[in-house]
Protein backbone atom coordinates (compact mmCIF):
# COMPACT_ATOMS: atom_id res chain seq x y z
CA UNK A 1 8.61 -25.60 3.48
CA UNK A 2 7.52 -28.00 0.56
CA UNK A 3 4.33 -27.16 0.11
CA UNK A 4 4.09 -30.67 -2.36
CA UNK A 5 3.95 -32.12 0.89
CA UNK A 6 2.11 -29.71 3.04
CA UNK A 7 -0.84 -31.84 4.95
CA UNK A 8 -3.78 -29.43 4.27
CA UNK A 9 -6.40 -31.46 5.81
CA UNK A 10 -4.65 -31.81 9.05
CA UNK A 11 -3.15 -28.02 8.87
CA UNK A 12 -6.76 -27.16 8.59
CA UNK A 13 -7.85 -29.34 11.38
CA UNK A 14 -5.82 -27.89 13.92
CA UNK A 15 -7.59 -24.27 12.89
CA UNK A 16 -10.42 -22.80 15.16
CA UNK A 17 -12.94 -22.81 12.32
CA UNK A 18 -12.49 -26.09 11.21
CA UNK A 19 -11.67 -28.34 13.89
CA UNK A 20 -14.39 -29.87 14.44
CA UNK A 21 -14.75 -31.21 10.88
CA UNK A 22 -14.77 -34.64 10.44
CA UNK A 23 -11.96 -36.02 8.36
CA UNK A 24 -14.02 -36.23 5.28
CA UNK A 25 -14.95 -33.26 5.49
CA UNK A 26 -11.65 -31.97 5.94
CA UNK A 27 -11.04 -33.69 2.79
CA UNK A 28 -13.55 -32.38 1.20
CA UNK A 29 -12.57 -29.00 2.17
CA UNK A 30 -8.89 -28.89 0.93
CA UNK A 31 -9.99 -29.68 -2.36
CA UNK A 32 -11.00 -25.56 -2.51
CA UNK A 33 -7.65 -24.53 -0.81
CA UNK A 34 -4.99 -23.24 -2.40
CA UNK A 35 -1.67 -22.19 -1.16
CA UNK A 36 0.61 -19.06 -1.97
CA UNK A 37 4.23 -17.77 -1.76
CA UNK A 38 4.44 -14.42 -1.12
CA UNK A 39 7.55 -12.04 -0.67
CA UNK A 40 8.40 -9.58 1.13
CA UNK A 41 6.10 -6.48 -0.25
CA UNK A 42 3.88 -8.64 -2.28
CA UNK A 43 0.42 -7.74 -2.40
CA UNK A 44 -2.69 -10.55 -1.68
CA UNK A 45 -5.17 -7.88 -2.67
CA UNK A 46 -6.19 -4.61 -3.08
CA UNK A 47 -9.03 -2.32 -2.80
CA UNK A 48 -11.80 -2.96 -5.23
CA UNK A 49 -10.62 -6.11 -6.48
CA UNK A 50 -13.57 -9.33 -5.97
CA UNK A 51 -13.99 -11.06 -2.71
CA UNK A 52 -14.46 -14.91 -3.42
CA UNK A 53 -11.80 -16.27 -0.74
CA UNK A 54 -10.80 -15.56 2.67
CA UNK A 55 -7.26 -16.12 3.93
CA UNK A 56 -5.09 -17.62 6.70
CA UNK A 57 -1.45 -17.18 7.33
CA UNK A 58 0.74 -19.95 7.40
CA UNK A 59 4.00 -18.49 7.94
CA UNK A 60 4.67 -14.87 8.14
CA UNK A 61 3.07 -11.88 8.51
CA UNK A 62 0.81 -9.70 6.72
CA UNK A 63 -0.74 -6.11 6.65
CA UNK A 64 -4.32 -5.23 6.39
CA UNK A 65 -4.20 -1.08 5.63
CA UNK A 66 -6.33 1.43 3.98
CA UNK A 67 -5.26 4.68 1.85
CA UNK A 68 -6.54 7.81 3.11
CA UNK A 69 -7.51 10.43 0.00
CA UNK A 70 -4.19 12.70 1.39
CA UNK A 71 -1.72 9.32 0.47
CA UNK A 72 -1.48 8.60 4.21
CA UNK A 73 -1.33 4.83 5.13
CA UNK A 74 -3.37 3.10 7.88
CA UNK A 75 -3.24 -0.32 9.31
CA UNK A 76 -6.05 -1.67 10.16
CA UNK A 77 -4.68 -5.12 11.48
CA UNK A 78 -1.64 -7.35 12.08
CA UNK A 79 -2.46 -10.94 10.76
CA UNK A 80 -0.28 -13.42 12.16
CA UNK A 81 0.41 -17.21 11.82
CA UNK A 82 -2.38 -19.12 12.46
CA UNK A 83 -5.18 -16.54 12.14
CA UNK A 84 -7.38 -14.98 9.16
CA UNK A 85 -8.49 -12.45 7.49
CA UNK A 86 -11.61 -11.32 4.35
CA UNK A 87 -13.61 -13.77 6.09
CA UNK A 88 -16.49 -11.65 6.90
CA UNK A 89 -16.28 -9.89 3.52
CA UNK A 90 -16.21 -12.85 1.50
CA UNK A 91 -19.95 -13.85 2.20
CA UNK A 92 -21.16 -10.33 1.38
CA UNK A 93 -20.43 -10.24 -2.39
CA UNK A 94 -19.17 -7.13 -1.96
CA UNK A 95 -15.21 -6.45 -3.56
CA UNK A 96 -11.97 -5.90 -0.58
CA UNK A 97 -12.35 -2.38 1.47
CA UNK A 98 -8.86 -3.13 2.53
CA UNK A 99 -5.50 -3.78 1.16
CA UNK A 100 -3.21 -6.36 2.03
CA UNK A 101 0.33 -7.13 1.92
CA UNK A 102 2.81 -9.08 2.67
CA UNK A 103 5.42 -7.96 5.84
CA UNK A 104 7.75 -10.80 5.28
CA UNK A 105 8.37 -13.72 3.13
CA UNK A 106 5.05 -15.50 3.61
CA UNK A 107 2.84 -18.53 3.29
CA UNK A 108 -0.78 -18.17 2.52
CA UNK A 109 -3.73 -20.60 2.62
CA UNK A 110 -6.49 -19.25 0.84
CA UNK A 111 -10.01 -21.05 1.19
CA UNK A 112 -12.67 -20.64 -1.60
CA UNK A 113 -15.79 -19.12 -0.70
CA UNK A 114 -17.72 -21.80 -3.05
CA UNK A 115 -15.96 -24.78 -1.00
CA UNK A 116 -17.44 -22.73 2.68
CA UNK A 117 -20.88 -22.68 0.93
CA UNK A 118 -21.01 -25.85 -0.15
CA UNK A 119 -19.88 -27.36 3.45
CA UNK A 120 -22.18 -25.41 4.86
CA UNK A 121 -25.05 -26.39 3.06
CA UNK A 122 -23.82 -30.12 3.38
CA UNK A 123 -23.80 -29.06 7.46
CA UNK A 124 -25.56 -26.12 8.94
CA UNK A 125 -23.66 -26.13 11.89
CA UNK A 126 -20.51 -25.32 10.27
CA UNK A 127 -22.32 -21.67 9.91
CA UNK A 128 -22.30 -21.46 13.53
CA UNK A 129 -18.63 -22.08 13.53
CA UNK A 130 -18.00 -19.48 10.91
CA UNK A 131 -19.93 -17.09 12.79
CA UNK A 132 -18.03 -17.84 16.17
CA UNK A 133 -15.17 -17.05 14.39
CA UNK A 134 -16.13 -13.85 12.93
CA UNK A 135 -17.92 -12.86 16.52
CA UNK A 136 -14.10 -13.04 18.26
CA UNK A 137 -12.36 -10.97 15.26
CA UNK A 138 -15.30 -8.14 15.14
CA UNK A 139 -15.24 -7.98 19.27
CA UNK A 140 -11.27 -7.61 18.68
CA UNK A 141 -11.53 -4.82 16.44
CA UNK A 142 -14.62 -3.10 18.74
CA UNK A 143 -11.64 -3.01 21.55
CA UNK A 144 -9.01 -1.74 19.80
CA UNK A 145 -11.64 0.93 19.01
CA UNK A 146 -12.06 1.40 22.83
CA UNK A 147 -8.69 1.73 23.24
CA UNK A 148 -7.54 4.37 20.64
CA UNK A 149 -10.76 6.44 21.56
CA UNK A 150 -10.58 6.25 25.86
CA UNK A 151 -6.38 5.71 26.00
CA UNK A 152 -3.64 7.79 25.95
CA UNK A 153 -0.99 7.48 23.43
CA UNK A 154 1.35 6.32 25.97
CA UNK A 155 -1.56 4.06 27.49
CA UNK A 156 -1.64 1.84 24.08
CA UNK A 157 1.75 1.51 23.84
CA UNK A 158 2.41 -0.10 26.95
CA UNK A 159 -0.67 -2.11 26.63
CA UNK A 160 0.74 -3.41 23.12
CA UNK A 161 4.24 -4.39 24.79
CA UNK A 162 2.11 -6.05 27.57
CA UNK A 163 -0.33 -7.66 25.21
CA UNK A 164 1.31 -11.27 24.86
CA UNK A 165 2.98 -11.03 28.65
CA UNK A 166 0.85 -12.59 30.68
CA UNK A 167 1.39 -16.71 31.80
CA UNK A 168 -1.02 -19.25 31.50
CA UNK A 169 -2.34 -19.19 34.66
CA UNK A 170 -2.49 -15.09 34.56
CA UNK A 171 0.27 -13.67 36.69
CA UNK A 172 2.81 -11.72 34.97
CA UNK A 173 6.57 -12.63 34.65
CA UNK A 174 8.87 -10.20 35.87
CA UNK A 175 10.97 -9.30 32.41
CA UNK A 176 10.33 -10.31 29.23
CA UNK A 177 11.98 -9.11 25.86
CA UNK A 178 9.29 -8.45 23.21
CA UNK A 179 10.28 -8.19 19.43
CA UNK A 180 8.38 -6.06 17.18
CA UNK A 181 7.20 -8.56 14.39
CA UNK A 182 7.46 -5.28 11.83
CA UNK A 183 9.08 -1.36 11.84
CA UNK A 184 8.32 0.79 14.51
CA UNK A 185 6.30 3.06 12.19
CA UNK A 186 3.97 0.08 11.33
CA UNK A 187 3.04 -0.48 14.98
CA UNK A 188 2.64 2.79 15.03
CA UNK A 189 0.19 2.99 12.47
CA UNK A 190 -1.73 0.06 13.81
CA UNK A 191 -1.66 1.89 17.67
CA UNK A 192 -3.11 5.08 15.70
CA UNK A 193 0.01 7.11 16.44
CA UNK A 194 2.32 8.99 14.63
CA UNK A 195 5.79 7.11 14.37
CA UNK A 196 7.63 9.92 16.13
CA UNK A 197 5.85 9.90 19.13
CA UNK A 198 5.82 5.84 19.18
CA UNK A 199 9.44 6.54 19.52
CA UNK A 200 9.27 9.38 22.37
CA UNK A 201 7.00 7.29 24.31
CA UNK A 202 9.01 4.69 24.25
CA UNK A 203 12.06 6.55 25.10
CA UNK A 204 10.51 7.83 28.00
CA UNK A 205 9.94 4.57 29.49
CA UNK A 206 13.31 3.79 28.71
CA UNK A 207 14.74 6.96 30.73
CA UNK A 208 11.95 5.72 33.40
CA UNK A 209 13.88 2.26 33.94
CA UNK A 210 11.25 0.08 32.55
CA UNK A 211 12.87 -0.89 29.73
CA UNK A 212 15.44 -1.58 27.18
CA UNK A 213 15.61 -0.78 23.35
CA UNK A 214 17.90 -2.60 21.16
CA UNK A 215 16.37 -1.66 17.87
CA UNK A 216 13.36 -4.04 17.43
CA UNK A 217 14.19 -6.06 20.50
CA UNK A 218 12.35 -4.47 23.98
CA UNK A 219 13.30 -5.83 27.00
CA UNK A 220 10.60 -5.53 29.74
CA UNK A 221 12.77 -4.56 33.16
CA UNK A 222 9.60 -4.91 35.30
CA UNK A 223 6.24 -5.95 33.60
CA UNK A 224 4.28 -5.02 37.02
CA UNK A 225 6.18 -1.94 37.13
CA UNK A 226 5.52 -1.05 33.34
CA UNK A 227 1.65 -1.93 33.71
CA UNK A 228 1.38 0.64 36.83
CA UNK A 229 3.38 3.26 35.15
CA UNK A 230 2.08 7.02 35.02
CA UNK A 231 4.17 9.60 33.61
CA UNK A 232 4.31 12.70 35.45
């Protein structure tokens, strides 16, 4: 992508925080965007470094993880395209608790947190919006809580592969292959599980007949079947 000709007021229109902006103010906003390359491995912050901007992915993927004191890595969240991150943190003046990186070649739009303030002293109601936004991400993380604290291990890991399953109108389709955006031992990490029993759990639903590994790719045989599944 050239990013000379990237459209940021209409990228940024299309975004749940922002689209109800009125073109001016769309405008008005871009002018405190800025874009960024990142590859694979690069870094968009790190722990203790300043908070001024809050992020949204573009293209690619990126890691939000923290450092326990023993060296051990844990990720916190799985930012995708089309969704952010930092902005919570950003209006607290308070430096990143987090690190992030970048999974794969990526492009980043990061929004100043002088341009937010600014349009939302021009328009209150943008606040709201901000807020919304922040509500949906915090009740997000307060479930994954849930889950790691009242589900087994094999419990989140068919509720990860079953995450993105379900139609539009709610029923399930019968098989589905679902690739794993990053390494098994990064979903691991993110399901709070150690990367060797990621993989035993999900080669015992392989010798169940449920499904299908071909290195990252995971073909659902039956996604009823899979959702019912107890082991014995």
């Amino acid at each position: 992508m050239d990013t000379r000709q990237f459209d940021l007021p209409r990228y940024l229109s299309v975004l749940p925080l922002f689209n109800e902006l009125s073109p001016t103010e769309l405008e008005r906003l871009a002018h405190g965007c800025q874009l960024r390359r990142l590859a694979r491995g690069d870094m968009v912050f790190h722990v203790g470094q300043p908070c001024e901007e809050f992020h949204v992915v573009v293209i690619g993927q990126v890691k939000l993880f923290a450092i326990s004191p023993a060296g051990q890595e844990k990720v916190i969240e799985l930012v995708g395209p089309g969704n952010s991150f930092a902005e919570a943190l950003m209006f607290t003046g308070r430096p990143y608790i987090v690190n992030a990186q970048a999974l794969t070649d990526s492009l980043l739009l990061s929004v100043r947190k002088q341009a937010v303030l600014d349009e939302i002293e021009r328009e209150p109601k943008f606040a709201l919006r901000m807020l919304a936004g922040i509500s949906r991400r915090l009740h997000g993380l307060v479930h994954d809580v849930e889950a790691y604290a009242l589900h087994s291990g094999m419990q989140r890991v068919i509720g990860y592969l079953l995450r993105e399953q379900e139609m539009e109108d709610g029923s399930a389709v019968e098989s589905v292959t679902v690739s794993l955006p990053v390494s098994k031992a990064t979903v691991a990490s993110r399901l709070s599980l150690t990367p060797e029993y990621f993989s035993r759990v999900l080669h015992e639903l392989e010798a169940a007949g449920l499904i299908e590994i071909d290195k990252r790719d995971i073909r659902i045989l039956d996604v009823r079947r899979l959702a019912k599944y107890q082991p014995q």
